[in-house]
C-alpha atoms as a PDB file:
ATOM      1  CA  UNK A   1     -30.320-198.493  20.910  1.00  0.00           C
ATOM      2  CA  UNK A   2     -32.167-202.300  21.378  1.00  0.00           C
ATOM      3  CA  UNK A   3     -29.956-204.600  23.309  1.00  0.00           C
ATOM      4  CA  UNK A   4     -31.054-208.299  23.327  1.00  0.00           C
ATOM      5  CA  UNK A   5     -32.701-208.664  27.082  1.00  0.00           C
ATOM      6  CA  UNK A   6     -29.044-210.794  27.978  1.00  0.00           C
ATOM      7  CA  UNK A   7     -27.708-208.111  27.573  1.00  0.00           C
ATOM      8  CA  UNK A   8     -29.471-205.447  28.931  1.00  0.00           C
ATOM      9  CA  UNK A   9     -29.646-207.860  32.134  1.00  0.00           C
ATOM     10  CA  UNK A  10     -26.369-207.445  32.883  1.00  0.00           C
ATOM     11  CA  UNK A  11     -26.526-203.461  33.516  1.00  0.00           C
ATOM     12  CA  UNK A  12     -26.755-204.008  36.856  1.00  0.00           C
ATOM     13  CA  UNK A  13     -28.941-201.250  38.829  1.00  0.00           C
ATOM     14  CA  UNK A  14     -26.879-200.548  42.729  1.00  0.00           C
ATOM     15  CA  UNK A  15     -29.176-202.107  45.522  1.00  0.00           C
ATOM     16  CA  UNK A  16     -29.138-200.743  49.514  1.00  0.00           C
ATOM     17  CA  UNK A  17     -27.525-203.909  50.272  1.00  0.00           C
ATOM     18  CA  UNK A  18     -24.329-203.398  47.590  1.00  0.00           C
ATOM     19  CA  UNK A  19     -21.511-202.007  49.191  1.00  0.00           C
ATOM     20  CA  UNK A  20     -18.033-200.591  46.613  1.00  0.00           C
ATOM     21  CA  UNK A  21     -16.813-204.065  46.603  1.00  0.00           C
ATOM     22  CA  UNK A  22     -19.485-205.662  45.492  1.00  0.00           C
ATOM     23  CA  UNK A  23     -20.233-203.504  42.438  1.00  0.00           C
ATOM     24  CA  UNK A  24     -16.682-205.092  41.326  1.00  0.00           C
ATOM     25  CA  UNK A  25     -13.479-203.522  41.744  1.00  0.00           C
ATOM     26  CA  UNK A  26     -11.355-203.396  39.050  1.00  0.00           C
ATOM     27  CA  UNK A  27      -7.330-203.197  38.939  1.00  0.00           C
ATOM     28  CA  UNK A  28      -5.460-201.469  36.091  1.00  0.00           C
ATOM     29  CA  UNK A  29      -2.053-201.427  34.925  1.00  0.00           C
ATOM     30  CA  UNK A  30      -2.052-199.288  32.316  1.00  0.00           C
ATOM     31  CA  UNK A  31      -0.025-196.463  30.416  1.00  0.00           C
ATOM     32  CA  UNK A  32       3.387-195.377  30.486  1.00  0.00           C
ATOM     33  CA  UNK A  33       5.889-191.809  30.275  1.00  0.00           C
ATOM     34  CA  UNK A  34       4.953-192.266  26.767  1.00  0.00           C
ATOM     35  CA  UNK A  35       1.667-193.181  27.151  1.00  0.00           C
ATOM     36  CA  UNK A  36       0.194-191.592  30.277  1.00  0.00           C
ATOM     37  CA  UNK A  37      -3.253-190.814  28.803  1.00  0.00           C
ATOM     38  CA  UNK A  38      -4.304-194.915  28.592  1.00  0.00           C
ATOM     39  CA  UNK A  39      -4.390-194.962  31.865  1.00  0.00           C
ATOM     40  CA  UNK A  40      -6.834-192.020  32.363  1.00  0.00           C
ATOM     41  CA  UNK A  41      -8.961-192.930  29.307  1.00  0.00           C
ATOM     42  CA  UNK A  42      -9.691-196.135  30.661  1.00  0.00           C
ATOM     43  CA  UNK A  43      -9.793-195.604  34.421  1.00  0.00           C
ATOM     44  CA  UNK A  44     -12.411-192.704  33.139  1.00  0.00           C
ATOM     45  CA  UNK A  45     -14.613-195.369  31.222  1.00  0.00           C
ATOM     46  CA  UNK A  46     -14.414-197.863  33.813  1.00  0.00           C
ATOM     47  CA  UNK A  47     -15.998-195.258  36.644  1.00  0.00           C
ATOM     48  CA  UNK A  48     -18.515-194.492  33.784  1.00  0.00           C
ATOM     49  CA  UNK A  49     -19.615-197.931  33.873  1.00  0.00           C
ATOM     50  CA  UNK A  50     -20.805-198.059  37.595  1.00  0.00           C
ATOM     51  CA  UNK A  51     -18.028-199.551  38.909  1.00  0.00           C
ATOM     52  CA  UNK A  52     -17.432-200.173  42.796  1.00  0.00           C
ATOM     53  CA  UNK A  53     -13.747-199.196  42.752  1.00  0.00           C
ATOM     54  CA  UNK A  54     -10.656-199.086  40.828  1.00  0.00           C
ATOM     55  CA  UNK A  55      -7.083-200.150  41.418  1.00  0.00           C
ATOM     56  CA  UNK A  56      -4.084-198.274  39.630  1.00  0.00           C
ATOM     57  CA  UNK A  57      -0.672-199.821  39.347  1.00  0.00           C
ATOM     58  CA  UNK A  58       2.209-197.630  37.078  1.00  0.00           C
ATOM     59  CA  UNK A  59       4.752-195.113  36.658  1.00  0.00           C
ATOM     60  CA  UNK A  60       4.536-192.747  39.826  1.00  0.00           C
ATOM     61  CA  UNK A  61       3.785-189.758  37.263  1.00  0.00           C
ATOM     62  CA  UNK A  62       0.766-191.221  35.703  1.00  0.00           C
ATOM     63  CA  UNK A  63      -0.450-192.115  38.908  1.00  0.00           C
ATOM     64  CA  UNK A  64      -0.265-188.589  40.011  1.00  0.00           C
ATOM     65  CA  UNK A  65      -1.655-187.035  36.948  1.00  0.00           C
ATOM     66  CA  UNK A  66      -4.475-189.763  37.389  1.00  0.00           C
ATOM     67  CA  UNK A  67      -5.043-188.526  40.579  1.00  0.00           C
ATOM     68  CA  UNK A  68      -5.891-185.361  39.016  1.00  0.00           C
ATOM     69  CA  UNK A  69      -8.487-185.735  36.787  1.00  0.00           C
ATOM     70  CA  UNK A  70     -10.007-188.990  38.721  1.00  0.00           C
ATOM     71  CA  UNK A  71      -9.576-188.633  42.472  1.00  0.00           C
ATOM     72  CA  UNK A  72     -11.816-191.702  42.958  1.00  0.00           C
ATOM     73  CA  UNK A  73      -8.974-194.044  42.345  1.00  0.00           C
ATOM     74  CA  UNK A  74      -6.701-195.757  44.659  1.00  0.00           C
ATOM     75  CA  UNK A  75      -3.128-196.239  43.845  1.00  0.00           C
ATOM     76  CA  UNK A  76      -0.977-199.525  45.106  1.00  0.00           C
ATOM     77  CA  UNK A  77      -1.469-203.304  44.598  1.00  0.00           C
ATOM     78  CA  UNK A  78      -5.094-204.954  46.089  1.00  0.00           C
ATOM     79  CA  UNK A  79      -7.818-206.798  45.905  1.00  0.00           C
ATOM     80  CA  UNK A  80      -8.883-206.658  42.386  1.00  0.00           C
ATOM     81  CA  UNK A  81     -11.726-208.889  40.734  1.00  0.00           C
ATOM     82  CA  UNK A  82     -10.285-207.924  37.507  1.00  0.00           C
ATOM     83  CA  UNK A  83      -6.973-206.644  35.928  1.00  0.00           C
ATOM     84  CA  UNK A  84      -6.573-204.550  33.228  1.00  0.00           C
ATOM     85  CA  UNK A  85      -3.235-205.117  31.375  1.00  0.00           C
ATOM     86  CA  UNK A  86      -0.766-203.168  29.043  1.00  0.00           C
ATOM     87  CA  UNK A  87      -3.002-200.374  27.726  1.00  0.00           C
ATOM     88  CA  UNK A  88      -0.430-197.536  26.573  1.00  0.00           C
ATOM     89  CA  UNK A  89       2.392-199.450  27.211  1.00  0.00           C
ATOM     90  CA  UNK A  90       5.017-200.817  24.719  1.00  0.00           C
ATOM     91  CA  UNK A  91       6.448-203.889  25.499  1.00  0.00           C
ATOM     92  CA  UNK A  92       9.509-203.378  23.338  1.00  0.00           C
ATOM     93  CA  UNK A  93      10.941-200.212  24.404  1.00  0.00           C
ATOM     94  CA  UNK A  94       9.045-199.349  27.454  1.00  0.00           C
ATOM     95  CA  UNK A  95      10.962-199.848  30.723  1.00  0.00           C
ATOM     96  CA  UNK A  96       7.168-199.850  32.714  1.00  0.00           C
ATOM     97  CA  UNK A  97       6.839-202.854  30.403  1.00  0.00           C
ATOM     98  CA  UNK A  98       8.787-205.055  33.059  1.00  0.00           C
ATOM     99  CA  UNK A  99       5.675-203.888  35.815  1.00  0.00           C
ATOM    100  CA  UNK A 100       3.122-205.423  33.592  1.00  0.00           C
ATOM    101  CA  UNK A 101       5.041-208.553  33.068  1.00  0.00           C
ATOM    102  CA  UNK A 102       5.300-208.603  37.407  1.00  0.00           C
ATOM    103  CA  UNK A 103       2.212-208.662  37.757  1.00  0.00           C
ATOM    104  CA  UNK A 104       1.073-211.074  34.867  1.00  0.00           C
ATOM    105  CA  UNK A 105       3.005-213.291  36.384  1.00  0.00           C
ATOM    106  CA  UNK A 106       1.443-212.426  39.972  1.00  0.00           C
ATOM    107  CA  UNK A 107      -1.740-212.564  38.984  1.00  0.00           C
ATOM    108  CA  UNK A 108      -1.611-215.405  36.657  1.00  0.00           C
ATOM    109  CA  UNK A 109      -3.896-217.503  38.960  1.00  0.00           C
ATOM    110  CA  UNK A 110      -6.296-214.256  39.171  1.00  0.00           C
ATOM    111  CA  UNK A 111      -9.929-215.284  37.874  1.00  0.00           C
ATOM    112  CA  UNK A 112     -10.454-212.473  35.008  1.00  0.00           C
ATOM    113  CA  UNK A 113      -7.801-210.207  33.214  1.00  0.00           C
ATOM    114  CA  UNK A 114      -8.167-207.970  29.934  1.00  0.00           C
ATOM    115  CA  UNK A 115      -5.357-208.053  28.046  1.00  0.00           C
ATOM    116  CA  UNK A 116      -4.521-205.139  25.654  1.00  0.00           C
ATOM    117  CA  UNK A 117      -1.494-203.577  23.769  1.00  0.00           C
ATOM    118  CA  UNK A 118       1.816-204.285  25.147  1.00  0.00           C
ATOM    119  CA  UNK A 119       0.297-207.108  27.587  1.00  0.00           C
ATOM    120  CA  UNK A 120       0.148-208.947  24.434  1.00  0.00           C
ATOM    121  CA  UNK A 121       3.411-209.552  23.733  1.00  0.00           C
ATOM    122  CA  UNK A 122       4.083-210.325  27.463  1.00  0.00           C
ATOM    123  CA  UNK A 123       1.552-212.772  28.315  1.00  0.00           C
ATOM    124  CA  UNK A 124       2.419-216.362  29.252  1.00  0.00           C
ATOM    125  CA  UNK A 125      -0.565-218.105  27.971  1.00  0.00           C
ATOM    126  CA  UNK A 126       0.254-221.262  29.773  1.00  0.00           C
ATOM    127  CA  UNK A 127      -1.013-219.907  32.836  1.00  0.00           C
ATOM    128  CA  UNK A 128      -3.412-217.188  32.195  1.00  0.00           C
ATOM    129  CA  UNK A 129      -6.142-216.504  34.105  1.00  0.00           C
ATOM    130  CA  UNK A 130      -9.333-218.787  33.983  1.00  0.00           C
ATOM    131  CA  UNK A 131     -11.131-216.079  31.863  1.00  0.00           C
ATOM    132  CA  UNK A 132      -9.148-214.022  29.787  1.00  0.00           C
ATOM    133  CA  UNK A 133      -9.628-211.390  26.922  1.00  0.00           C
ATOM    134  CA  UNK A 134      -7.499-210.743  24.545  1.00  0.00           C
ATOM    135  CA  UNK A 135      -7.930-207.036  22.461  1.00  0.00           C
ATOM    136  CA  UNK A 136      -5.374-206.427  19.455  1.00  0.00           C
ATOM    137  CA  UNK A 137      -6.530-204.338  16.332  1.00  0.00           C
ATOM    138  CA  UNK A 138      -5.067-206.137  13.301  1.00  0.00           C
ATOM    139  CA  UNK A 139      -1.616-204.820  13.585  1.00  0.00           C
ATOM    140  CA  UNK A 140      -1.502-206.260  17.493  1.00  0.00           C
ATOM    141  CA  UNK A 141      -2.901-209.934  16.120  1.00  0.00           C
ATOM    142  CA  UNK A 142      -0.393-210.336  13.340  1.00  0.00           C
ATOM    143  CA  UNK A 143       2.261-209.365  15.895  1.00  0.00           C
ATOM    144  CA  UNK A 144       0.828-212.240  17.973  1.00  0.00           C
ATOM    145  CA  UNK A 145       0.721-214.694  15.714  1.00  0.00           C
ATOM    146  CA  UNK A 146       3.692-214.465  14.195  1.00  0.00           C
ATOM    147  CA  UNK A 147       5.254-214.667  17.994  1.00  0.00           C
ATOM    148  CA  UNK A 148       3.127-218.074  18.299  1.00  0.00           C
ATOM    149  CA  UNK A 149       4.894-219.608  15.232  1.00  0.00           C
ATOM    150  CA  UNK A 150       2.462-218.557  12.561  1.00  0.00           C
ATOM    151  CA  UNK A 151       3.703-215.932  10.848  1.00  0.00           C
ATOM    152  CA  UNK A 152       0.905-213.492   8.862  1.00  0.00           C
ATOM    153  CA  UNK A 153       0.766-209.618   7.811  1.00  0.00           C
ATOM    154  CA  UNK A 154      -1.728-207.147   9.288  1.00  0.00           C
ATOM    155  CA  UNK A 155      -3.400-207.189   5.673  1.00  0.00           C
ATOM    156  CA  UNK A 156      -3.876-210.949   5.866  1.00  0.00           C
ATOM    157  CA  UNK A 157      -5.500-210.592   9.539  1.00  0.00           C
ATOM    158  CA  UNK A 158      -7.359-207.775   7.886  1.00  0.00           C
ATOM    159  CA  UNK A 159      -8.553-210.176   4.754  1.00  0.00           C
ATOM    160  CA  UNK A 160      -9.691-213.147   7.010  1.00  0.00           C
ATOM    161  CA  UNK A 161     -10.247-211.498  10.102  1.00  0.00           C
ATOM    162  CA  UNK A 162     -12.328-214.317  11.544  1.00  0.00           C
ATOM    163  CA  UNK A 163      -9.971-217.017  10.326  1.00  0.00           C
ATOM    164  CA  UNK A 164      -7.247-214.965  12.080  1.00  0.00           C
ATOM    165  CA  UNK A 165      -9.069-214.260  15.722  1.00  0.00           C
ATOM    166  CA  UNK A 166     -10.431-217.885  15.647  1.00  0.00           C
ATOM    167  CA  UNK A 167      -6.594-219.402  15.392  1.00  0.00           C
ATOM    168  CA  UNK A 168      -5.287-217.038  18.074  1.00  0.00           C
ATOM    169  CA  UNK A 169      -8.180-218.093  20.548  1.00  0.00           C
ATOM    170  CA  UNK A 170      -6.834-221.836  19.894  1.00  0.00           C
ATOM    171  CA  UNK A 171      -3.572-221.051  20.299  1.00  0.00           C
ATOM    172  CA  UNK A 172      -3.730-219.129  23.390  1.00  0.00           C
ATOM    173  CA  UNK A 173      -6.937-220.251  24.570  1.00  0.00           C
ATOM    174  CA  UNK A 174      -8.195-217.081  25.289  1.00  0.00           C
ATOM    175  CA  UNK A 175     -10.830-215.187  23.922  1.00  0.00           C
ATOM    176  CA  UNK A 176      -9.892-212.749  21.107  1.00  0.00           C
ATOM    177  CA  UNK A 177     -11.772-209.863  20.629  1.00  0.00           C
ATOM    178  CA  UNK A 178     -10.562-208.382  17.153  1.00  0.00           C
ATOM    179  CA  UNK A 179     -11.731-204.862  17.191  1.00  0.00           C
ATOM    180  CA  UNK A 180     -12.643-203.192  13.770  1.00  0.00           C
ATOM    181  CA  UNK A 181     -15.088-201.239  12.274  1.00  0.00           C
ATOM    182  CA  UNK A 182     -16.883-204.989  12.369  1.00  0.00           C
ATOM    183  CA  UNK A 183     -15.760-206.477  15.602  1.00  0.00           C
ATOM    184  CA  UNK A 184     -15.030-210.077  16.182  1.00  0.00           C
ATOM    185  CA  UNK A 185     -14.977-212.267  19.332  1.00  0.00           C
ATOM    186  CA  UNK A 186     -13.565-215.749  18.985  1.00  0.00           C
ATOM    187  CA  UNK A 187     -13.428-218.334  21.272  1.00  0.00           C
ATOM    188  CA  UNK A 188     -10.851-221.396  21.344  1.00  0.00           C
ATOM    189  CA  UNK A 189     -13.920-223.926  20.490  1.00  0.00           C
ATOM    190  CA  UNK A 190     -14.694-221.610  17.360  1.00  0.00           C
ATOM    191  CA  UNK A 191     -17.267-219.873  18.789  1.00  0.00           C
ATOM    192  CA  UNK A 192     -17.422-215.878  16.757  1.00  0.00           C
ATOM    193  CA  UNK A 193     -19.403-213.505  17.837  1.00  0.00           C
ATOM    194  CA  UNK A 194     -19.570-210.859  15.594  1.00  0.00           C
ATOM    195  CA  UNK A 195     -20.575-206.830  16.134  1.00  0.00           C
ATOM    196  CA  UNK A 196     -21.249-204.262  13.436  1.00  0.00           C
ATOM    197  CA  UNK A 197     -20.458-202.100  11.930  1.00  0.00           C
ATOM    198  CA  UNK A 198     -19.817-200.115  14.502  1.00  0.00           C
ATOM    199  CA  UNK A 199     -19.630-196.420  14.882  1.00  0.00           C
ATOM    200  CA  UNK A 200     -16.391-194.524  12.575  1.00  0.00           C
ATOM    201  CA  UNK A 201     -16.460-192.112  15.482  1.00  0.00           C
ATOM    202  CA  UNK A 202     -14.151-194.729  16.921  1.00  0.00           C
ATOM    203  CA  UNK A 203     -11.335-194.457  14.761  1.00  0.00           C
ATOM    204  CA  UNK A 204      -9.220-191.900  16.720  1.00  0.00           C
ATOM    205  CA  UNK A 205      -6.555-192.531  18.956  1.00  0.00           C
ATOM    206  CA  UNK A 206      -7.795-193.882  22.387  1.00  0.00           C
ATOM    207  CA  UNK A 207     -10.840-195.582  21.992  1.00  0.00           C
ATOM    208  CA  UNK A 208      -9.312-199.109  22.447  1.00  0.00           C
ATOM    209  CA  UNK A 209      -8.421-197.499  26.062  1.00  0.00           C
ATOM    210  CA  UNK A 210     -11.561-196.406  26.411  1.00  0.00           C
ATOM    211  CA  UNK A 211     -13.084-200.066  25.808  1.00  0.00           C
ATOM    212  CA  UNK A 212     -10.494-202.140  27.325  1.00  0.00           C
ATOM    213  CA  UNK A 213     -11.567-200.200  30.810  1.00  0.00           C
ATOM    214  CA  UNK A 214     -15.419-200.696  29.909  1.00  0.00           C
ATOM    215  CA  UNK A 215     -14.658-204.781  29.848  1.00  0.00           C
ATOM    216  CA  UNK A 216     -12.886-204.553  32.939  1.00  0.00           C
ATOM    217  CA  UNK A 217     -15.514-202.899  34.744  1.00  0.00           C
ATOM    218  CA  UNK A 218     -18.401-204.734  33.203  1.00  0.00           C
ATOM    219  CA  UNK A 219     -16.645-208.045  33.552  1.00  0.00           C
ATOM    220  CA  UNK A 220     -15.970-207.071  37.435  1.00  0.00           C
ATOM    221  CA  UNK A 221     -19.624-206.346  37.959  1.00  0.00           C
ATOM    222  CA  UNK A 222     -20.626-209.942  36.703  1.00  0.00           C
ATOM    223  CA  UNK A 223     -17.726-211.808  37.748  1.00  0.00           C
ATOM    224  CA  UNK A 224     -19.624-214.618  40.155  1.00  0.00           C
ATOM    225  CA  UNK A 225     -22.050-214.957  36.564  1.00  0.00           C
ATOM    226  CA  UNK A 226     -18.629-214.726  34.306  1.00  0.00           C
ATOM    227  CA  UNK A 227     -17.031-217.245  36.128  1.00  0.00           C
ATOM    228  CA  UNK A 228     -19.585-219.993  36.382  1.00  0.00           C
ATOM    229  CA  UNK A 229     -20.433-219.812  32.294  1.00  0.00           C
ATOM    230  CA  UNK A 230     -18.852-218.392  29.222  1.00  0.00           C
ATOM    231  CA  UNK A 231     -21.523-217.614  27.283  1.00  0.00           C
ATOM    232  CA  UNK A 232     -22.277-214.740  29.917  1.00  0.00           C
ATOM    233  CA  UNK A 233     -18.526-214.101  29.413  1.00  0.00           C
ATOM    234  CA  UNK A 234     -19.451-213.428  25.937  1.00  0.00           C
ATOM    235  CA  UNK A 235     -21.761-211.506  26.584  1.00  0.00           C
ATOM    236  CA  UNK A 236     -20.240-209.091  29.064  1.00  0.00           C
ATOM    237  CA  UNK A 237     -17.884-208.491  26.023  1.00  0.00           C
ATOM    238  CA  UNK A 238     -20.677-208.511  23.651  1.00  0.00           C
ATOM    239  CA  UNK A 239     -22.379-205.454  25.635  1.00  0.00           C
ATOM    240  CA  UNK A 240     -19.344-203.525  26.242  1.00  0.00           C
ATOM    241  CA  UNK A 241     -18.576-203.435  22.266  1.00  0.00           C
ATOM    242  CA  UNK A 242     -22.081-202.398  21.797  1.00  0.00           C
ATOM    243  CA  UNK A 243     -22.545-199.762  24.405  1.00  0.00           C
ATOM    244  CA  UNK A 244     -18.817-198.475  23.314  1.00  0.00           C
ATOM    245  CA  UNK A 245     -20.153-197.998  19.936  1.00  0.00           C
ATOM    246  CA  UNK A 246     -23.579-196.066  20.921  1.00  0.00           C
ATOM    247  CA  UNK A 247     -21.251-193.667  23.345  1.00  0.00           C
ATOM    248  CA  UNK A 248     -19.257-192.948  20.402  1.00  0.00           C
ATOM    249  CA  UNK A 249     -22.291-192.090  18.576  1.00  0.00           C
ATOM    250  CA  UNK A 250     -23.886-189.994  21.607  1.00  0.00           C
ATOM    251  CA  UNK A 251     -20.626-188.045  21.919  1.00  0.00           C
ATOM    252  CA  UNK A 252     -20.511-187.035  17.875  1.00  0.00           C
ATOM    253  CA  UNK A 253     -23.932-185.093  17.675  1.00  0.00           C
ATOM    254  CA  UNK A 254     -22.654-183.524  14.324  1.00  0.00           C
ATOM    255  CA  UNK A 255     -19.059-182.843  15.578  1.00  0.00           C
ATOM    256  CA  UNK A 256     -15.853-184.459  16.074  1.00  0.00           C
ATOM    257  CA  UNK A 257     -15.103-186.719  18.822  1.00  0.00           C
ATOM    258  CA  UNK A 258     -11.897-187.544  20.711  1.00  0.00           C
ATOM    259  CA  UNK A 259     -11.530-190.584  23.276  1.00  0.00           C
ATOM    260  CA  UNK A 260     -12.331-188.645  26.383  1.00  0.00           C
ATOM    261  CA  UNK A 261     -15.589-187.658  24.939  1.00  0.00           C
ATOM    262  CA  UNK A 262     -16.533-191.487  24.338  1.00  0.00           C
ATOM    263  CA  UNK A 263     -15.091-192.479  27.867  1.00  0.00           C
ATOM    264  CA  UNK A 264     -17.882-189.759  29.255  1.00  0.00           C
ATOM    265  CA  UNK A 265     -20.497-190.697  27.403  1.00  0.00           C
ATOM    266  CA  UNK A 266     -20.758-194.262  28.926  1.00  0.00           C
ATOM    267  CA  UNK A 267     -22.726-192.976  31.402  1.00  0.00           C
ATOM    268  CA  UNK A 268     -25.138-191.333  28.652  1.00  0.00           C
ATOM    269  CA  UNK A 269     -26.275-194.709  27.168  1.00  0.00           C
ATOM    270  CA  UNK A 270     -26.445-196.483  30.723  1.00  0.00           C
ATOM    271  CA  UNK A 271     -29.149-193.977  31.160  1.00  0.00           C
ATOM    272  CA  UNK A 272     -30.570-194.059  27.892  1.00  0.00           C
ATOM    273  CA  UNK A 273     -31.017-197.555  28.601  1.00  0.00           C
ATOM    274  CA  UNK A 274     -32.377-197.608  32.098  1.00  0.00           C
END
């Protein structure tokens, strides 16, 4: 894997002065009754990234199972340079829906906030925060547009996908980060970025977890950089598509690959390119 030096720069080694905070710490609110294995998925990819620490907000259950499998994690509301929001949760039907919503609205002043599946539908994008990415698959971004007055199918989105990211990024002004097999990130000036093709190991149920927590963590560990310029904001998001994709491919060595295998994988290509 060759990563443009930008890039690779921001893999950021630990140093004896760094201390769990200032690695990043990441907050998620994420997964649901229905749902509970978005919040593990991405928690999981998050750690894998080299994260300081991680926040969990959600359903008392999923905390608990989380618990299980990642003991690192701290449960309750904190300090968070980031929030991950609405991964595994359904905004229509979901009564853990209204907790996402409390704390978009919380944290709407809160410097940098992913914003995936159900946190979609919820978002007030008058006062997001100051950086924000937005994830849909095609499905997600027709959903969105047709709630901002522009209705569209998810085969048109799929026909023009850069057409399609590039007017939700005005709209919302937010970056959109359309995720296919070719991946495109549009920004509300017009800005695309775009990535692929990407590895079909991704298409299985999860992987958008699985990334959504790599952005959190990789945005929290650049934050001060993030903040000051978006073209490093770009490329945080840039990197974590690209290092999503090569974990994907390090997981599949000839067989099939499930989410959890991609989430554990991150840590693989970190090495690989260290």
């Amino acid at each position: 894997m060759v990563l443009r030096p930008q890039l690779l720069s921001l893999l950021r080694e630990p140093t004896a002065a760094d201390n769990k905070y200032s690695r990043g710490v990441v907050g998620f609110v994420t997964g649901s009754l229905e749902y509970p294995g978005a919040a593990i998925l991405g928690v999981t990819a998050a750690m894998r990234c080299g994260i300081g620490m991680v926040r969990y907000l959600g359903p008392q259950r999923v905390g608990h199972l989380l618990l299980e499998v990642r003991p690192e994690a701290v449960l309750g509301l904190g300090r968070a340079d980031v929030w991950v929001l609405g991964s595994g949760i359904s905004a229509d039907h979901d009564p853990d829906a209204t907790e996402v919503l409390d704390v978009l609205t919380q944290f709407a002043t809160a410097p940098i906030a992913v914003a995936d599946a159900g946190a979609l539908a919820m978002i007030d994008f008058s006062q997001h925060p100051a950086r924000t990415v937005l994830t849909p698959h095609a499905g997600e971004l027709a959903t969105l547009l047709t709630r901002l007055g522009h209705p569209i199918s998810r085969a048109e989105v799929g026909n023009s996908p850069v057409e399609a990211a590039v007017l939700a990024a005005r709209l919302t002004d937010c970056v959109v980060l359309l995720k296919g097999n070719t991946t495109h990130v549009a920004t509300a000036s017009g800005e695309v970025r775009t990535v692929g093709p990407l590895s079909a190991q991704l298409a299985t149920a999860g992987t958008g977890d699985v990334l959504a927590g790599m952005l959190g963590a990789l945005l929290a560990a650049n934050k001060d950089a993030v903040l000051a310029e978006e073209q490093v904001f770009l490329d945080v998001i840039e990197l974590a598509i690209e290092l999503h994709s090569r974990a994907a491919e390090i997981a599949h060595q000839g067989g099939p690959v499930a989410a959890m295998d991609v989430a554990e994988s991150v840590r693989k290509v970190i090495a690989e390119l260290s």
